[in-house]
Protein backbone atom coordinates (compact mmCIF):
# COMPACT_ATOMS: atom_id res chain seq x y z
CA UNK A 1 65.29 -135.22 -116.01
CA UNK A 2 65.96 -131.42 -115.22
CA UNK A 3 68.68 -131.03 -118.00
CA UNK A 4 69.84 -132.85 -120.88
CA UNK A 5 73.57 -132.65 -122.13
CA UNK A 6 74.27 -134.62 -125.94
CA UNK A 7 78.26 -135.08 -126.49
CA UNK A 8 79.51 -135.63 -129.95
CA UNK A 9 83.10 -136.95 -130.33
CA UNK A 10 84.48 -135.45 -133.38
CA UNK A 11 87.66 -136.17 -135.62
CA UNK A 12 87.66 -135.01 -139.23
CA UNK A 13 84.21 -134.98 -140.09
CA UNK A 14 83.73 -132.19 -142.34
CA UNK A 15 81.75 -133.96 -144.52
CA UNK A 16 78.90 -134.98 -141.80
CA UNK A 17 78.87 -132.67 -138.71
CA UNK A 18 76.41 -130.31 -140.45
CA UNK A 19 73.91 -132.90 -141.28
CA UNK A 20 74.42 -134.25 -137.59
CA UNK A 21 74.05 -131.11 -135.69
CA UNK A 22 70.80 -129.62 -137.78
CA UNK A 23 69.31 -132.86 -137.16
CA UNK A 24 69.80 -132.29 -133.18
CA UNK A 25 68.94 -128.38 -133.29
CA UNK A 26 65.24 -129.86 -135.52
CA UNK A 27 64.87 -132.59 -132.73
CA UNK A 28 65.27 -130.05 -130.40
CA UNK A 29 62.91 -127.63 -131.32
CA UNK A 30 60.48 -130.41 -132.25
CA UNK A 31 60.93 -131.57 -128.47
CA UNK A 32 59.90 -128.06 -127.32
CA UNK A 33 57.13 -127.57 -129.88
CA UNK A 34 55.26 -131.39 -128.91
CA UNK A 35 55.50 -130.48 -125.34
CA UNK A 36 54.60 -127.00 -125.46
CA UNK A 37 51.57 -127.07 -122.67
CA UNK A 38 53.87 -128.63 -120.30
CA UNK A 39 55.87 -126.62 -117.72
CA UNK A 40 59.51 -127.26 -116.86
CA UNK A 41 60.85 -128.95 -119.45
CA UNK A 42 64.62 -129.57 -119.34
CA UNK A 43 66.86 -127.50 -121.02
CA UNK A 44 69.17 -129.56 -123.54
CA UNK A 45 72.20 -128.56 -124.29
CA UNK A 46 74.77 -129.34 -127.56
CA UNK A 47 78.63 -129.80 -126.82
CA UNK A 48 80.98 -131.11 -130.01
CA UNK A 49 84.58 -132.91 -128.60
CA UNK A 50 86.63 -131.61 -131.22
CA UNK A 51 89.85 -135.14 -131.38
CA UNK A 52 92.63 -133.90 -133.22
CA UNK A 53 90.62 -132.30 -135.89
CA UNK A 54 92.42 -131.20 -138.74
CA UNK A 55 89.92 -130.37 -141.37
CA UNK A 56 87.41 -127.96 -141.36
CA UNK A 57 85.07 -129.67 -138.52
CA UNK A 58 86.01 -127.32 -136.27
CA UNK A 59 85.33 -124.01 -138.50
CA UNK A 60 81.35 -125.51 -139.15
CA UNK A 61 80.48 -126.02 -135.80
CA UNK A 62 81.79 -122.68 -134.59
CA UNK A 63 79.75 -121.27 -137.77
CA UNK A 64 76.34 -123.26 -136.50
CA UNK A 65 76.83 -121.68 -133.03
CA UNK A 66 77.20 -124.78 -131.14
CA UNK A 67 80.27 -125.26 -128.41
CA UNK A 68 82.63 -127.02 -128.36
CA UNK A 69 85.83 -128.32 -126.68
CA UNK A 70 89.21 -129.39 -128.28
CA UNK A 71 91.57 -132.34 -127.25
CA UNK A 72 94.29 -134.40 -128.39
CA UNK A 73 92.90 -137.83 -127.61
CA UNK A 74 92.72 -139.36 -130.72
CA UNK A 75 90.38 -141.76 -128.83
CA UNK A 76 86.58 -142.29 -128.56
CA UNK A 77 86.32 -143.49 -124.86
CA UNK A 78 88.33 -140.64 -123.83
CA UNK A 79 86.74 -137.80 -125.82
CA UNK A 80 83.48 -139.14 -124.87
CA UNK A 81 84.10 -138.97 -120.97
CA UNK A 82 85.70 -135.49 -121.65
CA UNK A 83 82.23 -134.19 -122.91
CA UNK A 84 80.33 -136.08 -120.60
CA UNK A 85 82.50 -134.69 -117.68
CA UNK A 86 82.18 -131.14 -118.84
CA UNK A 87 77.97 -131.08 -119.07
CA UNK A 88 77.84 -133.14 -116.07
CA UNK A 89 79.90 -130.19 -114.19
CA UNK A 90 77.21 -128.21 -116.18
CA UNK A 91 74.81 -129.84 -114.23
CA UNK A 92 73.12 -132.08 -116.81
CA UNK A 93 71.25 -135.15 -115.21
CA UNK A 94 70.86 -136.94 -118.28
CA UNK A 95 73.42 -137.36 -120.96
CA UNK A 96 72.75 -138.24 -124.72
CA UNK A 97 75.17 -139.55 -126.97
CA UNK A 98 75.42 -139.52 -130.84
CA UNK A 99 78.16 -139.67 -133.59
CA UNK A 100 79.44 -136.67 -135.70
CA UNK A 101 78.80 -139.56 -138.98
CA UNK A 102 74.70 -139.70 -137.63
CA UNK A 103 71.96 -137.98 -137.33
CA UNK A 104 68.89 -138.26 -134.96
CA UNK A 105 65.19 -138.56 -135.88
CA UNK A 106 63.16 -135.50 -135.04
CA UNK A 107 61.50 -136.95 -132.42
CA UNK A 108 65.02 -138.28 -130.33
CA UNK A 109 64.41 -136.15 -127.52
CA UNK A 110 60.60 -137.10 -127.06
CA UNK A 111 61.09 -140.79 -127.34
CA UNK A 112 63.65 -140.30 -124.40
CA UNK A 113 61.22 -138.21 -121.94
CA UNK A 114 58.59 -141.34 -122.75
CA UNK A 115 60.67 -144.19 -121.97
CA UNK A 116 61.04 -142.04 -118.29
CA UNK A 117 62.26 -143.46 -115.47
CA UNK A 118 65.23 -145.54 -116.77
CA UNK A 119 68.55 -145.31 -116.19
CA UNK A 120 69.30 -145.51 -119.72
CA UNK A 121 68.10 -146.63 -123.52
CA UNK A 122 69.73 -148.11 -125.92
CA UNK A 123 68.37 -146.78 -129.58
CA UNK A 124 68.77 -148.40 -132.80
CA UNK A 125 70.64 -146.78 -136.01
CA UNK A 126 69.70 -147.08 -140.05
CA UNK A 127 72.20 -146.84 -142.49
CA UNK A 128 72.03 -143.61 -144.29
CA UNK A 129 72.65 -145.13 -148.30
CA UNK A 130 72.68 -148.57 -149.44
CA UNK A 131 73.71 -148.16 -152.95
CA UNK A 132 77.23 -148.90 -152.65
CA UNK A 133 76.56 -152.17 -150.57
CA UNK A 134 75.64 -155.90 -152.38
CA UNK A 135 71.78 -156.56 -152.26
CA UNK A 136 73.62 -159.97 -150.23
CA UNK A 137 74.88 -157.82 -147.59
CA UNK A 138 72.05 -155.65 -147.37
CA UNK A 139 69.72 -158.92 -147.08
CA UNK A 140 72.18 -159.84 -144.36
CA UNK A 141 72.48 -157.18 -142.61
CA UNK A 142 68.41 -156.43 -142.19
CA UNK A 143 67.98 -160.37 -141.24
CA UNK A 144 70.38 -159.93 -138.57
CA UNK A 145 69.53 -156.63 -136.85
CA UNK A 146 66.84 -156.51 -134.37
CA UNK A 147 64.79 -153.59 -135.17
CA UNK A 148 62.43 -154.36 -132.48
CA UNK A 149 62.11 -153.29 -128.81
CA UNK A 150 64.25 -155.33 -126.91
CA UNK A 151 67.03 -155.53 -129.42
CA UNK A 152 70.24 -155.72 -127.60
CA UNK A 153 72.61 -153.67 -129.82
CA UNK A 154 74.63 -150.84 -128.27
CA UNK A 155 75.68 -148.19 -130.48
CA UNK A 156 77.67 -145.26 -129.03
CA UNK A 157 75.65 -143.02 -132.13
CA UNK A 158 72.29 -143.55 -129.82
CA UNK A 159 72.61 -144.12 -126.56
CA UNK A 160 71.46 -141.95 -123.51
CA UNK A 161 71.82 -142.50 -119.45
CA UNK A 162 71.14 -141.00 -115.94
CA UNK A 163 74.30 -138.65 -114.88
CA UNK A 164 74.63 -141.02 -111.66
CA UNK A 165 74.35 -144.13 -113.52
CA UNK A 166 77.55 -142.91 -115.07
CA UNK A 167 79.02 -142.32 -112.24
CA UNK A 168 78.34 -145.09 -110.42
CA UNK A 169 80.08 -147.48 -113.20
CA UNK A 170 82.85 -144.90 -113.88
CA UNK A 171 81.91 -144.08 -117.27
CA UNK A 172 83.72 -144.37 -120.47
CA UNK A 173 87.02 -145.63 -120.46
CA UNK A 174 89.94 -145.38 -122.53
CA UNK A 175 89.04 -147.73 -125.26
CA UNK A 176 89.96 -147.00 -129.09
CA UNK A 177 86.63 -148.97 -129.72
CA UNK A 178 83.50 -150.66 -128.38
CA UNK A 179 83.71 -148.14 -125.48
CA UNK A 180 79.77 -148.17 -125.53
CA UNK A 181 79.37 -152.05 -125.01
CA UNK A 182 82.21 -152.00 -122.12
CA UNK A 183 80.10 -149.28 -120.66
CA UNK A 184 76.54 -150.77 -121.13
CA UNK A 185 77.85 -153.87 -119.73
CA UNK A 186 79.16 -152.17 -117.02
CA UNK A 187 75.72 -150.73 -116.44
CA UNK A 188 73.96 -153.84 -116.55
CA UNK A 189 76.11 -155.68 -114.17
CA UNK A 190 75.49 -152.89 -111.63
CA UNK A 191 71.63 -153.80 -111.95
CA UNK A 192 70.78 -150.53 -113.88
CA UNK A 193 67.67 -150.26 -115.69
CA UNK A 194 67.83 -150.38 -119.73
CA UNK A 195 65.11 -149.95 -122.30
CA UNK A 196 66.06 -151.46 -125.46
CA UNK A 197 64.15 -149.48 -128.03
CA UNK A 198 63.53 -149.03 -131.47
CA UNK A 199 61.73 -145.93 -131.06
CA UNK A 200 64.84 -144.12 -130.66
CA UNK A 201 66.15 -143.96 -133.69
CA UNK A 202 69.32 -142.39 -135.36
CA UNK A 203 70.21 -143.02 -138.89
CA UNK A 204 74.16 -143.19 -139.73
CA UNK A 205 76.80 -143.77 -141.93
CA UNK A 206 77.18 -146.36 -144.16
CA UNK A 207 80.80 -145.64 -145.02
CA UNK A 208 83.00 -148.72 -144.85
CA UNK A 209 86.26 -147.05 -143.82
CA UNK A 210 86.61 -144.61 -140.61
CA UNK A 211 89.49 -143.45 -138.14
CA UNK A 212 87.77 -146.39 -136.06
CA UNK A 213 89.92 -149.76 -136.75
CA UNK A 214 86.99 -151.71 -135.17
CA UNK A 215 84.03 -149.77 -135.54
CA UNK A 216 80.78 -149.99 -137.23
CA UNK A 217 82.23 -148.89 -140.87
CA UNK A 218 84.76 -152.04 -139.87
CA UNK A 219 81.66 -153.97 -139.38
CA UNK A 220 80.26 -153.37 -142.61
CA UNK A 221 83.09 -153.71 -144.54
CA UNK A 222 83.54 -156.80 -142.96
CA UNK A 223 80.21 -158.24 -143.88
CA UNK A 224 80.32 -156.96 -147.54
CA UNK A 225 83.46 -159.04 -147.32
CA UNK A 226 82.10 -162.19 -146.04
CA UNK A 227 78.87 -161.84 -148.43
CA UNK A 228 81.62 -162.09 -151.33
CA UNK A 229 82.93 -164.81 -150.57
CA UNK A 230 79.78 -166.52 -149.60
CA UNK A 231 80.94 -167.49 -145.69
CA UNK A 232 78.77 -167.84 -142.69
CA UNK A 233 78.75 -164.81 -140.89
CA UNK A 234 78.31 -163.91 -137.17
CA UNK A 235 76.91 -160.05 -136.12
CA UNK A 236 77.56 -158.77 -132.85
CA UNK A 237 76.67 -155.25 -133.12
């Protein structure tokens, strides 16, 4: 691990890419700060995909000094692999990935140099408020998800892999969702290694509608649903 690249697909988020990216400049410094008396540590290295943004996203990360690219997309796989492609050209060898709705724990970047060598980890995410979720779903919810190494949810808000493990499986594709379990499946089919931790940690959004049609607001929404009417319910994320 020589250099470290973090892409963070972006579409209207206004009211979050602040909180996301002073959470990733406090991670960072709190990487350099723990590992201080070692030599040749890898530079990391912020980029924001900036999908059809027609808000004020744009305006707060240019005012936080981090780059950032613009695109037309209007979809996650794509923007992802058109971050990924640009820091890999950079020469990153390790690529981090996060969402503009989350924000990583100060020690992100440590947690990932410990789990070293792996191809890639797959962190765990929190939910950011709880108040305007049923105690049923919220029960739910923490029975279901594994907060325990060896959990085997993917989340595209905290997941992190070798440059030429990407390569090898050809990345993100084109997907409007679940563009991070296509790829992680991908991965493991090609016999990659994976760490499954809870150590890396990333706390997100709670919200129960996004831009997303299937994502992890969906998710929610759908289990606050299924809670009210009192059905069985079936997690897959």
């Amino acid at each position: 691990m020589k250099k470290i690249g973090v892409v963070i697909p972006a579409c209207n988020e206004e009211a979050y890419i602040e909180r996301c990216l002073l959470a990733l400049k406090s991670a960072q410094t709190y990487f350099f700060q723990y590992f201080k008396t070692i030599e040749n540590l890898p530079e990391i290295q912020i980029l924001v995909v900036l999908d059809h943004c027609t808000d004020s996203t744009a305006l707060k990360v240019q005012q936080m000094g981090i780059p950032a690219i613009s695109c037309d997309f209007r979809n996650v796989g794509k923007a992802r692999h058109l971050g990924i492609q640009q820091m890999i050209e950079q020469g990153c060898d390790w690529i981090c990935c996060t969402d503009a709705d989350s924000f990583v724990q100060c020690d992100w970047f440590q947690v990932m140099l410990q789990h070293q060598p792996t191809d890639a980890i797959c962190g765990v995410v929190e939910l950011d408020q709880w108040d305007h979720l049923s105690r049923k779903t919220r029960q739910a919810y923490l029975r279901h998800y594994q907060d325990s190494m060896g959990h085997r949810h993917i989340h595209g808000a905290n997941l992190c892999f070798k440059t030429s493990a990407y390569i090898q499986v050809n990345g993100f594709q084109q997907l409007d969702c679940h563009e991070d379990v296509d790829f992680i499946r991908r991965l493991e089919k090609a016999g990659a290694q994976i760490v499954w931790s809870n150590q890396l940690r990333v706390t997100t959004s709670s919200r129960l509608s996004s831009k997303i049609a299937a994502g992890f607001a969906h998710f929610l929404q759908k289990l606050e649903l299924k809670q009210a009417a009192k059905k069985p319910i079936s997690l897959c994320k």
